[in-house]
N, C-alpha and C. Protein backbone atom coordinates (compact mmCIF):
# COMPACT_ATOMS: atom_id res chain seq x y z
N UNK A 1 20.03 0.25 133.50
CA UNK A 1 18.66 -0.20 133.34
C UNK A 1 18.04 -0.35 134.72
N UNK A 2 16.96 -0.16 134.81
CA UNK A 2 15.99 -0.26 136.24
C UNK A 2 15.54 -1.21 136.00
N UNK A 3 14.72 -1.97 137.05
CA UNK A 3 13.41 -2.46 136.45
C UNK A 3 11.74 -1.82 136.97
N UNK A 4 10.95 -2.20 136.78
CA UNK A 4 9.68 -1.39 136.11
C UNK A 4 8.75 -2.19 137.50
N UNK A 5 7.62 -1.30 138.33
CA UNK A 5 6.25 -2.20 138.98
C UNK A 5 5.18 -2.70 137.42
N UNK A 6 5.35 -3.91 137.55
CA UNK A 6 4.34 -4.89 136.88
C UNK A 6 2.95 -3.97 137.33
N UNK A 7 1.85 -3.39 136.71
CA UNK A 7 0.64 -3.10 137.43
C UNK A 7 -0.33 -4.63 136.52
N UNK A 8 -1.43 -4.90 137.49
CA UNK A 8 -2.06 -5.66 137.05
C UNK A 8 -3.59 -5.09 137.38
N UNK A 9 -4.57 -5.80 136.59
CA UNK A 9 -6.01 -5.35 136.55
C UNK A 9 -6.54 -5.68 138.20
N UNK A 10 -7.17 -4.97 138.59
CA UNK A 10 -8.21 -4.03 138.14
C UNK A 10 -7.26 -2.62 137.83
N UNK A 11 -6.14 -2.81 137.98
CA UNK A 11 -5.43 -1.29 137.94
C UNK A 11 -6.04 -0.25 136.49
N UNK A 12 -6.59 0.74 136.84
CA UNK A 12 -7.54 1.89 135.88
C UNK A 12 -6.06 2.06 134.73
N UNK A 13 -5.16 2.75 135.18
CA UNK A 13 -4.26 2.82 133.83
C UNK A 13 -3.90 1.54 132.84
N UNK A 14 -4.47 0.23 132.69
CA UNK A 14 -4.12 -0.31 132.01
C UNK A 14 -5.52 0.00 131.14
N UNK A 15 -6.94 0.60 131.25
CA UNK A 15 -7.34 1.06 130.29
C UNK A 15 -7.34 1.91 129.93
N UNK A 16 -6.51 2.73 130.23
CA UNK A 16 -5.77 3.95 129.42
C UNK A 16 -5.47 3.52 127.78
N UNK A 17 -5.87 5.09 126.55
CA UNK A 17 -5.39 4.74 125.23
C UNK A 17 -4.22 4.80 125.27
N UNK A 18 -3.27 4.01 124.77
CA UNK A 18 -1.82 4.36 124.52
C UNK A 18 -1.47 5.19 123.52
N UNK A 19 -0.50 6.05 124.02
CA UNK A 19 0.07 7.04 122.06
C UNK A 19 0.82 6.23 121.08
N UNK A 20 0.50 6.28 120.21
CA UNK A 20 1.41 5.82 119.04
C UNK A 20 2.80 6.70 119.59
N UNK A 21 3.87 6.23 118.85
CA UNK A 21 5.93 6.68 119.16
C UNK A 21 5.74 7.29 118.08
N UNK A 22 5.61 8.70 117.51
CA UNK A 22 6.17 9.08 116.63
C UNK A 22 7.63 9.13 116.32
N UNK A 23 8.40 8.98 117.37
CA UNK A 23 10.03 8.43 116.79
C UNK A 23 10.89 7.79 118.17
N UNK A 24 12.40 7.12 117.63
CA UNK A 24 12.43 6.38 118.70
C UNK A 24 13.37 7.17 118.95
N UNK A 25 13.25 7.60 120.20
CA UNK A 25 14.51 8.45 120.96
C UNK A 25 15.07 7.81 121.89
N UNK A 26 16.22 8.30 122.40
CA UNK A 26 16.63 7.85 123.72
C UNK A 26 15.71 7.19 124.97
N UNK A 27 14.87 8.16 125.32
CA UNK A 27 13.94 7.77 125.96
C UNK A 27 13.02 6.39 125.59
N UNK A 28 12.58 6.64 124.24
CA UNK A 28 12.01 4.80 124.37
C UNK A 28 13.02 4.09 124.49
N UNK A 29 14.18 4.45 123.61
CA UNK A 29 15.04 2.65 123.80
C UNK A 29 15.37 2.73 125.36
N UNK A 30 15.54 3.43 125.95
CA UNK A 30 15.37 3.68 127.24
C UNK A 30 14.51 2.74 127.96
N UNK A 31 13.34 3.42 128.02
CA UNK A 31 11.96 2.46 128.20
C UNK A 31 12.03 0.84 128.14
N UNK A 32 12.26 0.62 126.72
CA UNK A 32 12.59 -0.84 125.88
C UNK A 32 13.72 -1.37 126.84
N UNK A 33 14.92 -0.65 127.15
CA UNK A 33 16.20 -1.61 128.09
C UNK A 33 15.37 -1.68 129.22
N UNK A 34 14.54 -0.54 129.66
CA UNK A 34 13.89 -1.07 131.02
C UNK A 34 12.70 -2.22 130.77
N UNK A 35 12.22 -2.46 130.04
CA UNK A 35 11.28 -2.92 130.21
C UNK A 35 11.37 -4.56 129.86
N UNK A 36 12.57 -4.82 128.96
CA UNK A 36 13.61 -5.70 128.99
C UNK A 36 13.81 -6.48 129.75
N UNK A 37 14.59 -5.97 130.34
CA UNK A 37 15.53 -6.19 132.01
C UNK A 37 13.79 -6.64 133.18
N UNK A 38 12.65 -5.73 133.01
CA UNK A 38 11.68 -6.21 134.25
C UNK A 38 11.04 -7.81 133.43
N UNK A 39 10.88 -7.62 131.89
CA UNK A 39 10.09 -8.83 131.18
C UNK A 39 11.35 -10.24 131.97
N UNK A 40 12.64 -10.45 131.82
CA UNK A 40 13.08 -11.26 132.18
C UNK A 40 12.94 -11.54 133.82
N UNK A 41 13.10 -10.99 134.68
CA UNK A 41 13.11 -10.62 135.79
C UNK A 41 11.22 -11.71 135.94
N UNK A 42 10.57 -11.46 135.57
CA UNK A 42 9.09 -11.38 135.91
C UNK A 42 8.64 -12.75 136.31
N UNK A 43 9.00 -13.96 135.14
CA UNK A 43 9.24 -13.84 134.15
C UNK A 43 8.38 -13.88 133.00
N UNK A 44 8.67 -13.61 131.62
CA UNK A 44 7.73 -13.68 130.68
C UNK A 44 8.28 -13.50 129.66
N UNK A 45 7.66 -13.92 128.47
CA UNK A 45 7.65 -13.88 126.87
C UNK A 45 7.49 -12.48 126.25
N UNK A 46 6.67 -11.19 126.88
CA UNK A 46 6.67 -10.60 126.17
C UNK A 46 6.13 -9.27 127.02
N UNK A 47 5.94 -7.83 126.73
CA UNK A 47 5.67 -7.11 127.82
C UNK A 47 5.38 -5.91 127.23
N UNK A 48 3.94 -5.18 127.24
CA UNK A 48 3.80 -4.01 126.87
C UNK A 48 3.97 -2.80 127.94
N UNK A 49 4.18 -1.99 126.85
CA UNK A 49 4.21 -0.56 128.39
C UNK A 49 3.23 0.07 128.68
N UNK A 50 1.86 -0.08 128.46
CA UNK A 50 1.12 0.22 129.29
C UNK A 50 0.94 -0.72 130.75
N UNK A 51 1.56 -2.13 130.73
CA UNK A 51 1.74 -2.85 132.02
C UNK A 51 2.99 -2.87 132.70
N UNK A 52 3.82 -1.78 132.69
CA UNK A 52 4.49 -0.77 133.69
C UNK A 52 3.81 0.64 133.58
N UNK A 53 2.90 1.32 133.74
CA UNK A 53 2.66 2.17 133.70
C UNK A 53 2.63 3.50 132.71
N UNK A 54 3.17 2.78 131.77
CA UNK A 54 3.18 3.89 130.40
C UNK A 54 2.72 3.58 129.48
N UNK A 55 1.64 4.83 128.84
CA UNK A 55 0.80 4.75 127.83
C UNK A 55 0.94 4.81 126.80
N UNK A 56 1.99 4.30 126.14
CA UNK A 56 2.31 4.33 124.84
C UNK A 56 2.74 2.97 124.17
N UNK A 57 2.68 3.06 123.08
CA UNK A 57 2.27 1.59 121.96
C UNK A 57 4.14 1.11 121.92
N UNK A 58 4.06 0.35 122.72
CA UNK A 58 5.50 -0.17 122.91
C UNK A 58 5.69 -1.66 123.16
N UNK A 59 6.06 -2.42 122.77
CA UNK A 59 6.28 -4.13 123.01
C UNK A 59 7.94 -4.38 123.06
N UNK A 60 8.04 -5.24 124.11
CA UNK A 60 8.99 -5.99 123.66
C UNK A 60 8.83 -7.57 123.91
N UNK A 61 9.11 -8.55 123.38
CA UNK A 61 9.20 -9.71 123.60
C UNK A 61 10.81 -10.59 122.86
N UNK A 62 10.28 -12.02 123.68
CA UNK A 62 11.52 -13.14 123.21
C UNK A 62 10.57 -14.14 123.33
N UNK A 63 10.87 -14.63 122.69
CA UNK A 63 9.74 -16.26 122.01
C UNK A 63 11.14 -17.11 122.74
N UNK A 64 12.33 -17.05 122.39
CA UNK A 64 13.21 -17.91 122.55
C UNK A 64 12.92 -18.68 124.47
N UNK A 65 12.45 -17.88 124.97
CA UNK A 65 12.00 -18.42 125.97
C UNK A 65 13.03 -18.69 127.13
N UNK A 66 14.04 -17.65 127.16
CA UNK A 66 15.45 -17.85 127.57
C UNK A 66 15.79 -16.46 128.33
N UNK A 67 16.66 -16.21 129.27
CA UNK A 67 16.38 -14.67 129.92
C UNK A 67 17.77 -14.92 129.00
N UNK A 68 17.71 -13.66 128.66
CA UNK A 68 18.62 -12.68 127.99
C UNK A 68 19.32 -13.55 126.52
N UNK A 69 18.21 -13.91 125.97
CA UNK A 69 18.95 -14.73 124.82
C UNK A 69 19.03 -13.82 123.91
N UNK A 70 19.05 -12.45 123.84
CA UNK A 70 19.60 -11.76 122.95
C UNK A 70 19.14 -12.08 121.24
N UNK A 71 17.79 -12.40 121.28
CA UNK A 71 16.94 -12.77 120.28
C UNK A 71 15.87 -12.50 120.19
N UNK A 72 15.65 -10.84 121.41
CA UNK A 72 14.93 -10.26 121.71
C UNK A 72 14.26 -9.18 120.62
N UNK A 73 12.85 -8.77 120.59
CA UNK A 73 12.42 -7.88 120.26
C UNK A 73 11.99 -6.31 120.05
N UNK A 74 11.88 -5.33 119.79
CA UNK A 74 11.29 -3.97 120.04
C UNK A 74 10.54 -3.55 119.44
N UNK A 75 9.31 -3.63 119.73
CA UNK A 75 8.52 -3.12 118.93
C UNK A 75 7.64 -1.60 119.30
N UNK A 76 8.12 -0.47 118.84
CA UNK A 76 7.29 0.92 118.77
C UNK A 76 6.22 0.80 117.81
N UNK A 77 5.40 0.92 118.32
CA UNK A 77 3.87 0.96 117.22
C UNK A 77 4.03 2.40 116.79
N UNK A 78 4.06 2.88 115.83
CA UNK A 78 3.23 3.99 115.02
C UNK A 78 1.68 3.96 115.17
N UNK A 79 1.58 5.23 114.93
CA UNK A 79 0.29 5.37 114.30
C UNK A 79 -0.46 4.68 113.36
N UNK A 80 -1.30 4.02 113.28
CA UNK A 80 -1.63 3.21 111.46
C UNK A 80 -2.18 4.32 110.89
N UNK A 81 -1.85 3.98 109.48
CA UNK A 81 -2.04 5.15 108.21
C UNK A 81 -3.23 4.71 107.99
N UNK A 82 -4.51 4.57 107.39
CA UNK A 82 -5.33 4.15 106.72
C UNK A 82 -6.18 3.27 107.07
N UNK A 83 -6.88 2.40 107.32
CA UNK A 83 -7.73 1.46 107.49
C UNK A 83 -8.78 1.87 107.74
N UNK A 84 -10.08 0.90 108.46
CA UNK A 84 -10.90 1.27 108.51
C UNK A 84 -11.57 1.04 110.29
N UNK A 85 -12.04 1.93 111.03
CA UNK A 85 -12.53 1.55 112.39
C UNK A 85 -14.08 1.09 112.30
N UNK A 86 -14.04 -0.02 113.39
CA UNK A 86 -15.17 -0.78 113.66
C UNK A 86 -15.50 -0.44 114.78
N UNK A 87 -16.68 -0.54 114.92
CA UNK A 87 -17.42 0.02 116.31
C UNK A 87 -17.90 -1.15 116.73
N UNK A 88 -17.20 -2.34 116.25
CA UNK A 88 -17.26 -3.80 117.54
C UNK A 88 -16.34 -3.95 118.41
N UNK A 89 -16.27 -3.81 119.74
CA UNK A 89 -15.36 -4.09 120.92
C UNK A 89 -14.35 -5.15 120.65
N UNK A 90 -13.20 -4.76 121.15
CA UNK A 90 -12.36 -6.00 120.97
C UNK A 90 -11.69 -6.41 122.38
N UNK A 91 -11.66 -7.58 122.22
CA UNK A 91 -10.41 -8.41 123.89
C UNK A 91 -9.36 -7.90 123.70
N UNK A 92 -8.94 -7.22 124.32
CA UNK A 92 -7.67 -7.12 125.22
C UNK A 92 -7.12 -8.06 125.90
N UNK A 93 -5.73 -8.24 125.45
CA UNK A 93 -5.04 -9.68 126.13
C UNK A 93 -3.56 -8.88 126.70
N UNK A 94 -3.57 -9.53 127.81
CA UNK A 94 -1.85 -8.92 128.41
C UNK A 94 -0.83 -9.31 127.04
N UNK A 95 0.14 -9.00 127.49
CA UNK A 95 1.25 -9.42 126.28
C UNK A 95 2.17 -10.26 127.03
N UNK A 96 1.95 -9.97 128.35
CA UNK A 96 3.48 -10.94 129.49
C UNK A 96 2.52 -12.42 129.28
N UNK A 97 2.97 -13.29 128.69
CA UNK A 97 2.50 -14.74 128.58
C UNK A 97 3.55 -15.62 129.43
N UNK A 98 2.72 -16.78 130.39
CA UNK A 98 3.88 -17.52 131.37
C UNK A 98 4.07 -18.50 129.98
N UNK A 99 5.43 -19.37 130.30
CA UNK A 99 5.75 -20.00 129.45
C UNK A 99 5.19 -21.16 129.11
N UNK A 100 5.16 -21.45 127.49
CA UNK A 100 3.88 -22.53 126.82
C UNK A 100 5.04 -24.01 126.45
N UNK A 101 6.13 -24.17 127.05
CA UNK A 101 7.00 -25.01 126.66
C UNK A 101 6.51 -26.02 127.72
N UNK A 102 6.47 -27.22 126.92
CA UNK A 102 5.81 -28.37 127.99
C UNK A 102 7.05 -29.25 128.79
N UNK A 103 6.43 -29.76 129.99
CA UNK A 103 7.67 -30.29 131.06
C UNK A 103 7.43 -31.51 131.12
């Protein structure tokens, strides 16, 4: 596993569209161990890949709030089948959240 450059705004590729995964190959879970390994490292709750540099619909997170508690997530977005598009703008929120556990 590597780990990944964090890009942050104003950086132009984070408004890049991301592709939907039409399947999970080597290469995403690939991606996913890397991106893993940089979310703990960072640190953070949760981490999309367009904030390492890749444009595709990929998450991983851990709520557990623990590096490597192995209660971790993967999430490949598909494509959505059906619904309906709105032509009202929506917020965009990072997905790396610092931690909400009180001290």
């Amino acid at each position: 596993m590597s780990i990944l450059p964090i890009i942050t705004a104003p950086d132009p590729r984070l408004k890049l569209k991301a592709k939907a995964v039409a399947a999970v190959d080597d290469d995403i879970r690939r991606l996913m161990d890397d991106m893993l390994e940089t979310m703990y490292l960072a640190p953070g709750i949760g981490l999309a890949a367009p904030q390492v540099g890749v444009a595709k619909r990929v998450l991983v997170l851990d709520v557990a709030q623990r590096a490597r508690s192995q209660r971790h997530s993967r999430l490949p977005i598909p494509r959505s089948s059906g619904g309906r598009k709105s032509s009202r703008p929506t917020a965009r929120a990072a997905c790396r959240c610092p931690s909400t556990t009180p001290t």
